[in-house]
C-alpha atoms as a PDB file:
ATOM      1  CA  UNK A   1       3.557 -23.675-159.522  1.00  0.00           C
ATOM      2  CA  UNK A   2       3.676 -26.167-156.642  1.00  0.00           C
ATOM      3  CA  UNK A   3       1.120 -28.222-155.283  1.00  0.00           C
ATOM      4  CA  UNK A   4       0.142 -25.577-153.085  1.00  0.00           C
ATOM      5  CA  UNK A   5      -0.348 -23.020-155.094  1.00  0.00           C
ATOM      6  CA  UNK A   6      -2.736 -25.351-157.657  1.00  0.00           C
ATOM      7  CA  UNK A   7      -5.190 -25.754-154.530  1.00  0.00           C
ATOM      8  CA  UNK A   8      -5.443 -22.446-154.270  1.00  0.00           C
ATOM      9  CA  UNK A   9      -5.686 -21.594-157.378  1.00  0.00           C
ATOM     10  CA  UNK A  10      -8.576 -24.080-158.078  1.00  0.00           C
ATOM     11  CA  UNK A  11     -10.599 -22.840-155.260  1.00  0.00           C
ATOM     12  CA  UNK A  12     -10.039 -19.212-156.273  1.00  0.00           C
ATOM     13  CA  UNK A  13     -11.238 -20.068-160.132  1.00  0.00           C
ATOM     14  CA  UNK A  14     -15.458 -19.301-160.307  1.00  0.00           C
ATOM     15  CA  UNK A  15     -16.389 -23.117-161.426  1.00  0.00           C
ATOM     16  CA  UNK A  16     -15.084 -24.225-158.319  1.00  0.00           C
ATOM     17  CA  UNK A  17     -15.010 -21.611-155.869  1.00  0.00           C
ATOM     18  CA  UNK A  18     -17.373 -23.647-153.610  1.00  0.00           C
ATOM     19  CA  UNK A  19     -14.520 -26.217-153.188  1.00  0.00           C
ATOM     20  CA  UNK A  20     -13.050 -26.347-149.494  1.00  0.00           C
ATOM     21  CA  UNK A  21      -8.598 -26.383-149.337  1.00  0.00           C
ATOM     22  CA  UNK A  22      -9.372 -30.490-148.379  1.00  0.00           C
ATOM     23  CA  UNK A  23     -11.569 -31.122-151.453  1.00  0.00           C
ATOM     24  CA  UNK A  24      -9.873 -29.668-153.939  1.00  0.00           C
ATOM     25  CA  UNK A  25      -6.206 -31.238-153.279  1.00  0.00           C
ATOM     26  CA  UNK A  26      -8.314 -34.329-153.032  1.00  0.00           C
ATOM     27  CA  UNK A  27      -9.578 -33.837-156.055  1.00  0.00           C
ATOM     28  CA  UNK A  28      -5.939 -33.910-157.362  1.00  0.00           C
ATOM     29  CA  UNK A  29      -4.600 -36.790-155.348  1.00  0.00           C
ATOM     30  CA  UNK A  30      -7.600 -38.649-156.980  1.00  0.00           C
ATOM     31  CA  UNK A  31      -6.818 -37.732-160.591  1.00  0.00           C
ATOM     32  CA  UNK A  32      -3.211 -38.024-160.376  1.00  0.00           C
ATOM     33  CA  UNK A  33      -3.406 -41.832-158.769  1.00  0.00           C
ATOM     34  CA  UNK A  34      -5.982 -42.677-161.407  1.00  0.00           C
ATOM     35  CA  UNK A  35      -3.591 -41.660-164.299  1.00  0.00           C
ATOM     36  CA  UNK A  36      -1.069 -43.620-163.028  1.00  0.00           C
ATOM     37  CA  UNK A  37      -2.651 -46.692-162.009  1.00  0.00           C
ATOM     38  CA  UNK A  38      -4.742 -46.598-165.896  1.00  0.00           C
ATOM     39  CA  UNK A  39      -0.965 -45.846-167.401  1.00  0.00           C
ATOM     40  CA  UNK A  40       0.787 -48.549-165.088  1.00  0.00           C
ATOM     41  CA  UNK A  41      -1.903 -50.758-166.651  1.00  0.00           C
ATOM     42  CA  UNK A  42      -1.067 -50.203-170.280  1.00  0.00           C
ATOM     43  CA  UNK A  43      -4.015 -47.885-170.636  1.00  0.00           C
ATOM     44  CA  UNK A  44      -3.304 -44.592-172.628  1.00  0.00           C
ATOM     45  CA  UNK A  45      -4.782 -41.746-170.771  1.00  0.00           C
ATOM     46  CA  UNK A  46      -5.963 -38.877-173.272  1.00  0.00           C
ATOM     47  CA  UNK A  47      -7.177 -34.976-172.216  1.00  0.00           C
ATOM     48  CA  UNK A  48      -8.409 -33.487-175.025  1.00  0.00           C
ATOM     49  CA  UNK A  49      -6.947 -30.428-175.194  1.00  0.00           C
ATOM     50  CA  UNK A  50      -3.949 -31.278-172.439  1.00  0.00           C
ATOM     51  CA  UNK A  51      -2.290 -34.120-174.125  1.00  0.00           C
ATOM     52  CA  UNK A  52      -1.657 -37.951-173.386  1.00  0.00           C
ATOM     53  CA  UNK A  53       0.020 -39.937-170.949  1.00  0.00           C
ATOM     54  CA  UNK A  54       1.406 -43.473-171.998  1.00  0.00           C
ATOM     55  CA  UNK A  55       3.512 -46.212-170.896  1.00  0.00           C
ATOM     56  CA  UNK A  56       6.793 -46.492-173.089  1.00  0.00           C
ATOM     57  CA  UNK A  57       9.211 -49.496-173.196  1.00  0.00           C
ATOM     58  CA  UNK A  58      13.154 -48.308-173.322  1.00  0.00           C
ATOM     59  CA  UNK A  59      15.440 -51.375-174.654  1.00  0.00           C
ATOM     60  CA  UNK A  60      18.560 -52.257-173.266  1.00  0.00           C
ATOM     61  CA  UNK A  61      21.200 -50.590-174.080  1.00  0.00           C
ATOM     62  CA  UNK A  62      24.882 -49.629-173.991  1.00  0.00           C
ATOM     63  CA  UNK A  63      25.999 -46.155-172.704  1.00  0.00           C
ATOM     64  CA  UNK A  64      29.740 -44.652-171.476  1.00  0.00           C
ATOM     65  CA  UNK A  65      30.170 -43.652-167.869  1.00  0.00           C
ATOM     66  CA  UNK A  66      31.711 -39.799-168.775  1.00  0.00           C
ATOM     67  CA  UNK A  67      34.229 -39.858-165.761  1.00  0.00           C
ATOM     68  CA  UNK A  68      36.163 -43.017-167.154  1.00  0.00           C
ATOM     69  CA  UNK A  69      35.076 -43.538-170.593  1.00  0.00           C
ATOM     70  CA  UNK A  70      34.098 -47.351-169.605  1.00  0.00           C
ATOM     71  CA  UNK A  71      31.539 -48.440-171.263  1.00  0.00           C
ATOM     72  CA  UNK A  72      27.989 -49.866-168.998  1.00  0.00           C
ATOM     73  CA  UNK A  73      25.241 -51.843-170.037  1.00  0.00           C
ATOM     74  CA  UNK A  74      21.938 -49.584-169.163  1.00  0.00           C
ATOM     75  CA  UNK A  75      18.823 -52.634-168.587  1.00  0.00           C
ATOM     76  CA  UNK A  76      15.560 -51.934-170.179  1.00  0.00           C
ATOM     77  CA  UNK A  77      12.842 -50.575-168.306  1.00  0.00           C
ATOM     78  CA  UNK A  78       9.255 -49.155-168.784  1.00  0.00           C
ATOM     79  CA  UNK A  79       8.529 -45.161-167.999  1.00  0.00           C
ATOM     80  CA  UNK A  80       5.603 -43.257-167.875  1.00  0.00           C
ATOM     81  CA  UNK A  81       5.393 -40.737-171.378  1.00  0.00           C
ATOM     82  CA  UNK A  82       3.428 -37.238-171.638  1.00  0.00           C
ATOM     83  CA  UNK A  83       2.639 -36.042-175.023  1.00  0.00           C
ATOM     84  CA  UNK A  84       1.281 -32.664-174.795  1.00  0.00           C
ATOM     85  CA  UNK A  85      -2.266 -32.411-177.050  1.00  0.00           C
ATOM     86  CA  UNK A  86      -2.535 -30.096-180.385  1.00  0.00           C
ATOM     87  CA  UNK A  87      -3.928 -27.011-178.508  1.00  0.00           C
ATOM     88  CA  UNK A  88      -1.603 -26.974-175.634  1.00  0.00           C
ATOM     89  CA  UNK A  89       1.357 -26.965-178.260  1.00  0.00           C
ATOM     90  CA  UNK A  90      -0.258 -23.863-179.983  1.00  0.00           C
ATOM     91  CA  UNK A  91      -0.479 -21.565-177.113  1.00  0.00           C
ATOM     92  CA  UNK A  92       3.507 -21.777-177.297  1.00  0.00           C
END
């Protein structure tokens, strides 16, 4: 499912069938840049029910470039983490 597609299936759901095209992919620009500026802040973002979103920290490291075998040092960096909740998990 695309972008797209999640508009439209949003304003085709009955909660939120009164929800114009504009509003409701709006509605998930809004969300989305609020997760990320909350995670980019060190703030754990948790959806009961969905999961979690966190900020990790990945150390420096050494890894092999596969073409040559020569080994590379890989710097350390911060990502963004999703953790999927409990009840998510179980529908799989």
């Amino acid at each position: 499912m695309n972008r797209k597609e999640l508009v439209e299936a949003i304003i085709k759901s009955k909660e939120l069938s009164h929800l114009s095209k504009k509003d409701a992919d709006q509605f998930i620009t809004t969300m989305l840049d609020t997760v990320k500026r909350a995670v980019k802040k060190g703030d754990d973002v948790s959806l009961v029910g969905f999961g979690t979103f966190t900020k990790t920290r990945r150390a420096a490291r050494t890894g092999v470039n596969p073409a040559t075998g020569e080994k590379i040092k890989i710097k350390a960096k911060t990502l963004p983490k999703f953790r999927p909740g409990k009840a998510w998990k179980e529908m799989f």
